[in-house]
Protein backbone atom coordinates (compact mmCIF):
# COMPACT_ATOMS: atom_id res chain seq x y z
CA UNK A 1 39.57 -49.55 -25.11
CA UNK A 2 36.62 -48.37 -27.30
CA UNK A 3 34.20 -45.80 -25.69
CA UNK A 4 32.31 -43.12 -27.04
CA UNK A 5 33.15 -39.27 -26.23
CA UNK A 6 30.41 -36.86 -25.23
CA UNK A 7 31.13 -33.26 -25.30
CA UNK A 8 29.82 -31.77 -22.14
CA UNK A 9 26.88 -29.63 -21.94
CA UNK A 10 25.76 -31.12 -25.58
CA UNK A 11 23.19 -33.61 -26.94
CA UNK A 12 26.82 -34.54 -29.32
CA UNK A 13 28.30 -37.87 -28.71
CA UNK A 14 30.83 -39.70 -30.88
CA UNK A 15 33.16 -42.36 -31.87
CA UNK A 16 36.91 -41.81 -30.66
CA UNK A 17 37.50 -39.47 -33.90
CA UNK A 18 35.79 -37.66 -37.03
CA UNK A 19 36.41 -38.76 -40.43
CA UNK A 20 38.64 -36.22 -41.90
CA UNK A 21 37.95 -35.54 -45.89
CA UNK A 22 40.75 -33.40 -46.99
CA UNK A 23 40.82 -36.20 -49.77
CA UNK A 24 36.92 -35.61 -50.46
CA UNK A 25 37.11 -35.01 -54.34
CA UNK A 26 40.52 -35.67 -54.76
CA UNK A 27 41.12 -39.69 -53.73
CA UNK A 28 37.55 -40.24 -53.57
CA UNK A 29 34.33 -39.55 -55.09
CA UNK A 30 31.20 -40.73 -55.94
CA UNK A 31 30.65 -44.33 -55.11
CA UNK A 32 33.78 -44.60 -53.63
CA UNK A 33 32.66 -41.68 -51.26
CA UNK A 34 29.33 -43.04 -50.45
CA UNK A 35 31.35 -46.68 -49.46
CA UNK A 36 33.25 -44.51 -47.35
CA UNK A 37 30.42 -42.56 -45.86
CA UNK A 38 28.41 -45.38 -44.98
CA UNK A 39 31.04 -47.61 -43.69
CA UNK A 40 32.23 -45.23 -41.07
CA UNK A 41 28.25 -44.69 -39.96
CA UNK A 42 28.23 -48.59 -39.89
CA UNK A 43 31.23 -49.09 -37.89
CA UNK A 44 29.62 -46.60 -35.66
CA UNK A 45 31.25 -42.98 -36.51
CA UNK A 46 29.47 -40.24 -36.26
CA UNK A 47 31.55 -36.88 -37.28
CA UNK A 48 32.67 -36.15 -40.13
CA UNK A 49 34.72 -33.42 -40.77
CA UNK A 50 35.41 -30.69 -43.47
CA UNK A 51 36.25 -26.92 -44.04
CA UNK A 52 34.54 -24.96 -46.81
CA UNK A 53 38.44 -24.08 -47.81
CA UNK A 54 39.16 -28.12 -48.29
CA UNK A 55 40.89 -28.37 -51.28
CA UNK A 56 40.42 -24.86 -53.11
CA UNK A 57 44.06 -25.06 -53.25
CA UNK A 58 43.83 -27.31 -56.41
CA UNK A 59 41.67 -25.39 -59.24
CA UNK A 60 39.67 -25.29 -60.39
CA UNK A 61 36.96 -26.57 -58.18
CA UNK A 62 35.95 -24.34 -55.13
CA UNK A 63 34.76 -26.38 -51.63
CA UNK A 64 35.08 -29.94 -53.15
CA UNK A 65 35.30 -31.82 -49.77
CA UNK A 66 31.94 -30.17 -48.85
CA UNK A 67 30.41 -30.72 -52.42
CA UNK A 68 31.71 -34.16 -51.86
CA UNK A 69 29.88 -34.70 -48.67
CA UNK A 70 26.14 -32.90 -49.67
CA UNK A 71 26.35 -35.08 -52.57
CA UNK A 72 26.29 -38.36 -50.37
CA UNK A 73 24.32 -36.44 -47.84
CA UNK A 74 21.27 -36.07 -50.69
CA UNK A 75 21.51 -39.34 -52.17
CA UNK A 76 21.67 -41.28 -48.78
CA UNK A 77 19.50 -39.34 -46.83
CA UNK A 78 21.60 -40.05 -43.62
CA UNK A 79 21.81 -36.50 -42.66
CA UNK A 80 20.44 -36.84 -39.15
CA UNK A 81 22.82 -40.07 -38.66
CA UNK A 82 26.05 -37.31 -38.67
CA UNK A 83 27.79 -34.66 -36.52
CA UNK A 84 28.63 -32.23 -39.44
CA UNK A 85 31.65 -30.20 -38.79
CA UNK A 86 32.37 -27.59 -41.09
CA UNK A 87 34.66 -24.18 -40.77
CA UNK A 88 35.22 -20.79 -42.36
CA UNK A 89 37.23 -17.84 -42.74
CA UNK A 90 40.23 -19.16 -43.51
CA UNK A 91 43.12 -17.08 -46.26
CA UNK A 92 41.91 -17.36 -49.46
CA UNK A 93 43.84 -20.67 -51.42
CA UNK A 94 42.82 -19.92 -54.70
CA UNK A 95 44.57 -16.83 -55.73
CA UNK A 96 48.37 -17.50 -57.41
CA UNK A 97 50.23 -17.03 -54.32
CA UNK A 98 48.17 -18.04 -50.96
CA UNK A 99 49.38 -16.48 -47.63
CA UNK A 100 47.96 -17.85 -44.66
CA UNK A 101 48.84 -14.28 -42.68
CA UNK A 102 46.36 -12.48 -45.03
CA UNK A 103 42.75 -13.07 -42.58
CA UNK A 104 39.79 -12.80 -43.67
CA UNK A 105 37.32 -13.66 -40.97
CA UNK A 106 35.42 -10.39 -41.24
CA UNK A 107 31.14 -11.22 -40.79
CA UNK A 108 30.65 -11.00 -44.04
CA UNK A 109 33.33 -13.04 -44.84
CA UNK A 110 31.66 -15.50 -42.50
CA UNK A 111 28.18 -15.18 -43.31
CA UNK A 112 29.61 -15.53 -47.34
CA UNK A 113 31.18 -18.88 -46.33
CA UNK A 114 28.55 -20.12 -44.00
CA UNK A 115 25.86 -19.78 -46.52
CA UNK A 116 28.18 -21.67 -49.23
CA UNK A 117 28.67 -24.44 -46.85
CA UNK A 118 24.64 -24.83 -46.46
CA UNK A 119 24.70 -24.95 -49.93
CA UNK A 120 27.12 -27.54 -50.57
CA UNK A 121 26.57 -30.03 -47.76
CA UNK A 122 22.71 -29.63 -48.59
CA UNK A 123 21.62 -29.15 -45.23
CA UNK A 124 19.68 -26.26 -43.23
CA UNK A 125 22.10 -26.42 -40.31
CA UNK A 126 26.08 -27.22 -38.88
CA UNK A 127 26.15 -29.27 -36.09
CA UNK A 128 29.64 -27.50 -34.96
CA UNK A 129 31.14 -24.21 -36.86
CA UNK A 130 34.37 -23.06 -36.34
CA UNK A 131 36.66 -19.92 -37.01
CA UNK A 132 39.22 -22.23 -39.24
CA UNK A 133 42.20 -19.50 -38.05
CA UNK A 134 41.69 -16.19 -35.60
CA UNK A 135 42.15 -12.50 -36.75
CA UNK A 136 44.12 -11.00 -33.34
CA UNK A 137 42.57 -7.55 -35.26
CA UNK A 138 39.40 -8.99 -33.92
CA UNK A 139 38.27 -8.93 -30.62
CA UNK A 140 36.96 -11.84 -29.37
CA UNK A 141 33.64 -10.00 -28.32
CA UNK A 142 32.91 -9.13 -32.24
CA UNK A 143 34.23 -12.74 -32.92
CA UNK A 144 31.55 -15.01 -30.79
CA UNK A 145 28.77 -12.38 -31.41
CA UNK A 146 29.48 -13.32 -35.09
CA UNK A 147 28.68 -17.24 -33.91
CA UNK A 148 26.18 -16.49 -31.43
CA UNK A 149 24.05 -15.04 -34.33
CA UNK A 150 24.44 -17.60 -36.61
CA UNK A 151 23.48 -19.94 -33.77
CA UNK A 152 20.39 -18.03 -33.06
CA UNK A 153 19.48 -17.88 -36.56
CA UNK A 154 19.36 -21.76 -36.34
CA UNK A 155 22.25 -22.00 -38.67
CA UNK A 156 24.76 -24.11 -36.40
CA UNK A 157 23.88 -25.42 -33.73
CA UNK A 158 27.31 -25.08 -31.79
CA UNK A 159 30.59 -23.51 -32.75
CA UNK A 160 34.55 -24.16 -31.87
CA UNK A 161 37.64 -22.60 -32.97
CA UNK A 162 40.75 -23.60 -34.77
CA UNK A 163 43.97 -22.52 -34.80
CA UNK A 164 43.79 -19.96 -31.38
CA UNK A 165 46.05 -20.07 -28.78
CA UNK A 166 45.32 -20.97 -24.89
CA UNK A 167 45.15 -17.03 -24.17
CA UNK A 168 42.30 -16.41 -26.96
CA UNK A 169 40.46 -19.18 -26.29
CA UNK A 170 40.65 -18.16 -22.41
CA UNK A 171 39.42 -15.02 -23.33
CA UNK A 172 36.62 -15.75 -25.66
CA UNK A 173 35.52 -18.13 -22.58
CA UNK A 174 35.53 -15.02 -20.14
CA UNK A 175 33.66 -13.32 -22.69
CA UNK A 176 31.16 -16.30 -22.88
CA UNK A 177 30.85 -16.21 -19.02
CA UNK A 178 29.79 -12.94 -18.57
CA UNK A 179 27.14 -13.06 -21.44
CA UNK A 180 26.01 -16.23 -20.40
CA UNK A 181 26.38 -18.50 -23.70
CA UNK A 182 27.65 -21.56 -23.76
CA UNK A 183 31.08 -20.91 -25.33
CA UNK A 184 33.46 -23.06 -27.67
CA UNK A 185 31.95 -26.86 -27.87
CA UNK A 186 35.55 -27.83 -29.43
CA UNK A 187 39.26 -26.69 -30.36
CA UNK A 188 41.18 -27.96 -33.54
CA UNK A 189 45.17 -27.72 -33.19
CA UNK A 190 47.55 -29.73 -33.88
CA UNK A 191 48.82 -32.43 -31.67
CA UNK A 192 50.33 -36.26 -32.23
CA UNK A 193 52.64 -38.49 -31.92
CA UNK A 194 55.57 -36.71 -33.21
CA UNK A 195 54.53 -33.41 -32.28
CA UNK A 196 57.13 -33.08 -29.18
CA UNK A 197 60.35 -33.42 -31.30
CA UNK A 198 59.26 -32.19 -34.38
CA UNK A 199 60.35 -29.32 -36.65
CA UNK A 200 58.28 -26.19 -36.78
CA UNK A 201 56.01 -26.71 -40.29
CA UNK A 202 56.25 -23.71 -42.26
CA UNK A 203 52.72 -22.72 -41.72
CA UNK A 204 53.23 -19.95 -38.58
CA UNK A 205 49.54 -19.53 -38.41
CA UNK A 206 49.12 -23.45 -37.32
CA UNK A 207 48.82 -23.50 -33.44
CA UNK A 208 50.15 -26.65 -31.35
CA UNK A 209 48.69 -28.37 -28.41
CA UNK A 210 51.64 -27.26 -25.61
CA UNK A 211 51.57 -27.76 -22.59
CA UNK A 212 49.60 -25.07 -22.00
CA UNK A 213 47.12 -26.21 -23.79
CA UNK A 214 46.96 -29.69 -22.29
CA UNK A 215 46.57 -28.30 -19.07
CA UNK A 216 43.84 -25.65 -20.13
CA UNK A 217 42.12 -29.50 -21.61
CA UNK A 218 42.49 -31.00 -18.15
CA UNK A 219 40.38 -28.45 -16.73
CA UNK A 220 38.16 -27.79 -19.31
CA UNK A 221 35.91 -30.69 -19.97
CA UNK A 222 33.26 -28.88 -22.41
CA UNK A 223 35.55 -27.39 -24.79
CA UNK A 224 36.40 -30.55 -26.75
CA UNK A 225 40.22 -31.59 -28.41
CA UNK A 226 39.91 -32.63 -32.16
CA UNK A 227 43.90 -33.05 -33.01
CA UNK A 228 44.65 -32.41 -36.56
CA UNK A 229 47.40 -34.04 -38.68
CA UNK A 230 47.13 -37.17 -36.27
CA UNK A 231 49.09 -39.30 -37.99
CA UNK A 232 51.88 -37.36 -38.23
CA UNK A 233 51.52 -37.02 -42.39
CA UNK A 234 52.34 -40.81 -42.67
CA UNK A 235 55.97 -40.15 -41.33
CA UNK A 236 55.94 -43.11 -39.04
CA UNK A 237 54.42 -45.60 -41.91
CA UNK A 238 57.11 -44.04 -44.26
CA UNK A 239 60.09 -44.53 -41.84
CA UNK A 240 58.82 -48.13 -40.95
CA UNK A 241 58.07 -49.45 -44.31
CA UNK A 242 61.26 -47.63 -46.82
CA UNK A 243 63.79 -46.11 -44.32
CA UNK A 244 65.10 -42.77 -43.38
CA UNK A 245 65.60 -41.46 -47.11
CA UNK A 246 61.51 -41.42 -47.49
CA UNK A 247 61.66 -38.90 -44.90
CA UNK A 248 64.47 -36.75 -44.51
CA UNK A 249 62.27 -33.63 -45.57
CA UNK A 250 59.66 -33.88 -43.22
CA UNK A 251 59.32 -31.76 -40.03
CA UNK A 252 59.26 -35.28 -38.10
CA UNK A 253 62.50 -36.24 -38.86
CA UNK A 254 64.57 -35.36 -35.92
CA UNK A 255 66.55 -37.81 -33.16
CA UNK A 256 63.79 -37.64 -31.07
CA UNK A 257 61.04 -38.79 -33.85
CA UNK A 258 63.59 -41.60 -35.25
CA UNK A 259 63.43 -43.08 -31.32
CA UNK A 260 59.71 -42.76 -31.44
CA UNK A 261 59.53 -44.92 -34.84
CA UNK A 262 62.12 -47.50 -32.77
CA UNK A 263 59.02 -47.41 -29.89
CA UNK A 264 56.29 -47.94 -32.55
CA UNK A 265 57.70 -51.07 -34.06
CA UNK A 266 57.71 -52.61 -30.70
CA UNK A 267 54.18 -51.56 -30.21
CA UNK A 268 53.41 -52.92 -33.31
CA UNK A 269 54.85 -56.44 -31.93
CA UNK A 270 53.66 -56.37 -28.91
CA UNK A 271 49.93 -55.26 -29.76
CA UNK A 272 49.81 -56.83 -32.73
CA UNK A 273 48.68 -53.88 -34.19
CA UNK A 274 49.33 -51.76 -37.59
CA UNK A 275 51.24 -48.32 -37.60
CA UNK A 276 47.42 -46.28 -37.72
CA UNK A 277 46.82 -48.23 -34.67
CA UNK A 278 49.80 -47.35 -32.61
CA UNK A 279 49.58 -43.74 -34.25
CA UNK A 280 45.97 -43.34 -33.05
CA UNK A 281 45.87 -45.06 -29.97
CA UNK A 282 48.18 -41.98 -28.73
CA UNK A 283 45.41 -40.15 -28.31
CA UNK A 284 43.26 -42.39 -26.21
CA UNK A 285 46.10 -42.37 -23.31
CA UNK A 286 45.87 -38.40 -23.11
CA UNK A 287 44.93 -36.82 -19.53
CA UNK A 288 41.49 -35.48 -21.42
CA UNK A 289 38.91 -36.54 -23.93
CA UNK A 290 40.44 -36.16 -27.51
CA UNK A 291 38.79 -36.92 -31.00
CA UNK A 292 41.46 -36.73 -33.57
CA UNK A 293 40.36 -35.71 -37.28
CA UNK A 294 41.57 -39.18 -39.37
CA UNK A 295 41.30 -38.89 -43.15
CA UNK A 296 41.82 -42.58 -44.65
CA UNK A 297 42.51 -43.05 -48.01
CA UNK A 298 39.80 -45.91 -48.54
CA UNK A 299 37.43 -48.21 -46.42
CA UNK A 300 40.21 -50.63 -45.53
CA UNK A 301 42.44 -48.05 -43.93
CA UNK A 302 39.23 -46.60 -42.31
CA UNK A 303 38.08 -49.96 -40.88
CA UNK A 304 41.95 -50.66 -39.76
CA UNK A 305 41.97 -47.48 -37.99
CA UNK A 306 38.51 -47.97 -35.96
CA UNK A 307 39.78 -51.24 -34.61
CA UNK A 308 42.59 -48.94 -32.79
CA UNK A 309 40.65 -48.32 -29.93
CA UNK A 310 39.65 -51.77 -29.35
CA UNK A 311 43.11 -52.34 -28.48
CA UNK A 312 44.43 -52.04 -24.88
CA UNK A 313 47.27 -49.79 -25.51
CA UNK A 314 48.55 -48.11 -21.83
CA UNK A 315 49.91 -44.43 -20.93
CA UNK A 316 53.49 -45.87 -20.58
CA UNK A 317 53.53 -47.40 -24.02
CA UNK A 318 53.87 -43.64 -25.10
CA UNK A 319 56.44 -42.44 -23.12
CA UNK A 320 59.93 -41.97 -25.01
């Protein structure tokens, strides 16, 4: 059922999931951005997400999705109606061949794309900055100093991490502990419907939510879950509406998935609900809090997908 998340230990609390805008620039734009924008605020979202990478990997524009956003952010003047996420040191995307296991999350590389992203989203402050991948060359201590100035400096106001496993982000919270900070607000991996029988994606430096993970989320309440590729990269709305053959190169397309897509057409019935809404309302049966990043590909979709968690989907709907 609809709720609103608060992360603990914050002044931050939000709608069931952040408005992902990895198509900032490239499916919308302009007025179709600011319909976007302000429906989401209207329909009572609150986050909205991007990463000062998002999408460098198509030229010749650098940090679209945030130009996108400080655009609407200046003409609207709704600045203190959003949770601005942004993140930074991730592999450079723009040079002829990207590799993801090429880091560069040095300070300077961090301070470089911190004061971009100020620059771009036209704002004096982040609300939450995170490390978009880790550098295992870098201890964590160097790592959260790196944040904890930034914070002091009034540049962000809290920070996460993206991409670490359990055992870093245990680490960095020892570290946290001892110094007396208040540690990682929030943790972006990837986690969804299909995640369990799916194929490994050929990204290595993507980290999933395992077990592990769950179980380090059951116990740790102020550290907040915000799943990436949520809905699965439209495998189960490709399956549903044109068949196996739309799909047979995805990472999703295993036994295990094709059963799943048998259990979301019964949802579908049963809830009368759309594919988003069965998709999303995964993550509102989890044993934690979880906002997962959704990035619609116009208001319709958007509005469709905030209706999911008006819908009283159960923990054994999920289970396949």
């Amino acid at each position: 059922m609809i709720k609103r998340i608060r992360i603990p230990e914050t002044d931050i609390e939000m709608f069931p999931f952040g408005l992902g805008t990895t198509g900032a620039g490239l499916v919308w734009d302009g007025a179709d951005a600011d319909r976007l924008f302000d429906a989401f605020l209207d329909n009572g979202g609150s986050l909205i997400d991007t990463a000062h990478v998002y999408s460098d990997w198509v030229k010749p524009e650098k940090a679209r999705s945030e130009r996108v956003i400080g655009d609407w952010l200046e003409r609207s003047g709704k600045r203190n109606r959003v949770v601005l996420v942004t993140k930074g040191g991730h592999p450079d995307m723009t040079v002829d061949n990207p590799d993801t296991h090429i880091s560069r999350m040095t300070k300077a590389d961090m301070v470089s794309d911190l004061e971009d992203s100020l620059k771009k989203l036209r704002t004096d402050h982040i609300d939450i900055y995170f490390y978009h991948r880790d550098d295992l060359n870098q201890s964590v201590e160097e790592l959260i100093e790196t944040m904890e100035e930034f914070r002091r400096e009034g540049k962000i106001r809290y920070y996460g991490c993206s991409n670490w496993t359990t055992a870093r982000i245990k680490e960095a919270d020892a570290y946290c502990r001892k110094k007396g900070y208040r540690g990682f607000a929030a943790n972006q991996c990837l986690l969804n419907l299909g995640y369990k029988y799916m194929n490994p994606l050929e990204d290595d430096t993507l980290v999933y939510v395992d077990e592990k993970m769950q179980e380090y989320h059951r116990q740790v309440k102020t550290n907040l879950l915000m799943p990436y590729m949520g809905v699965c990269s439209g495998f189960f709305h490709k399956y549903i509406s044109k068949g196996p053959d739309a799909v047979k190169g995805s990472p999703y397309y295993t036994e295990g998935n094709i059963r799943t897509a048998e259990r979301v057409k019964e949802l579908c019935r049963e809830y009368n609900a759309t594919v988003s809404q069965v998709v999303l309302g995964f993550f509102g049966q989890q044993d934690f809090d979880c906002a997962p990043l959704y990035s619609p590909k116009n208001v319709d979709q958007l509005i469709e997908a905030m209706k999911t968690f008006e819908i009283p989907f159960r923990k054994e709907d999920y289970i396949v």
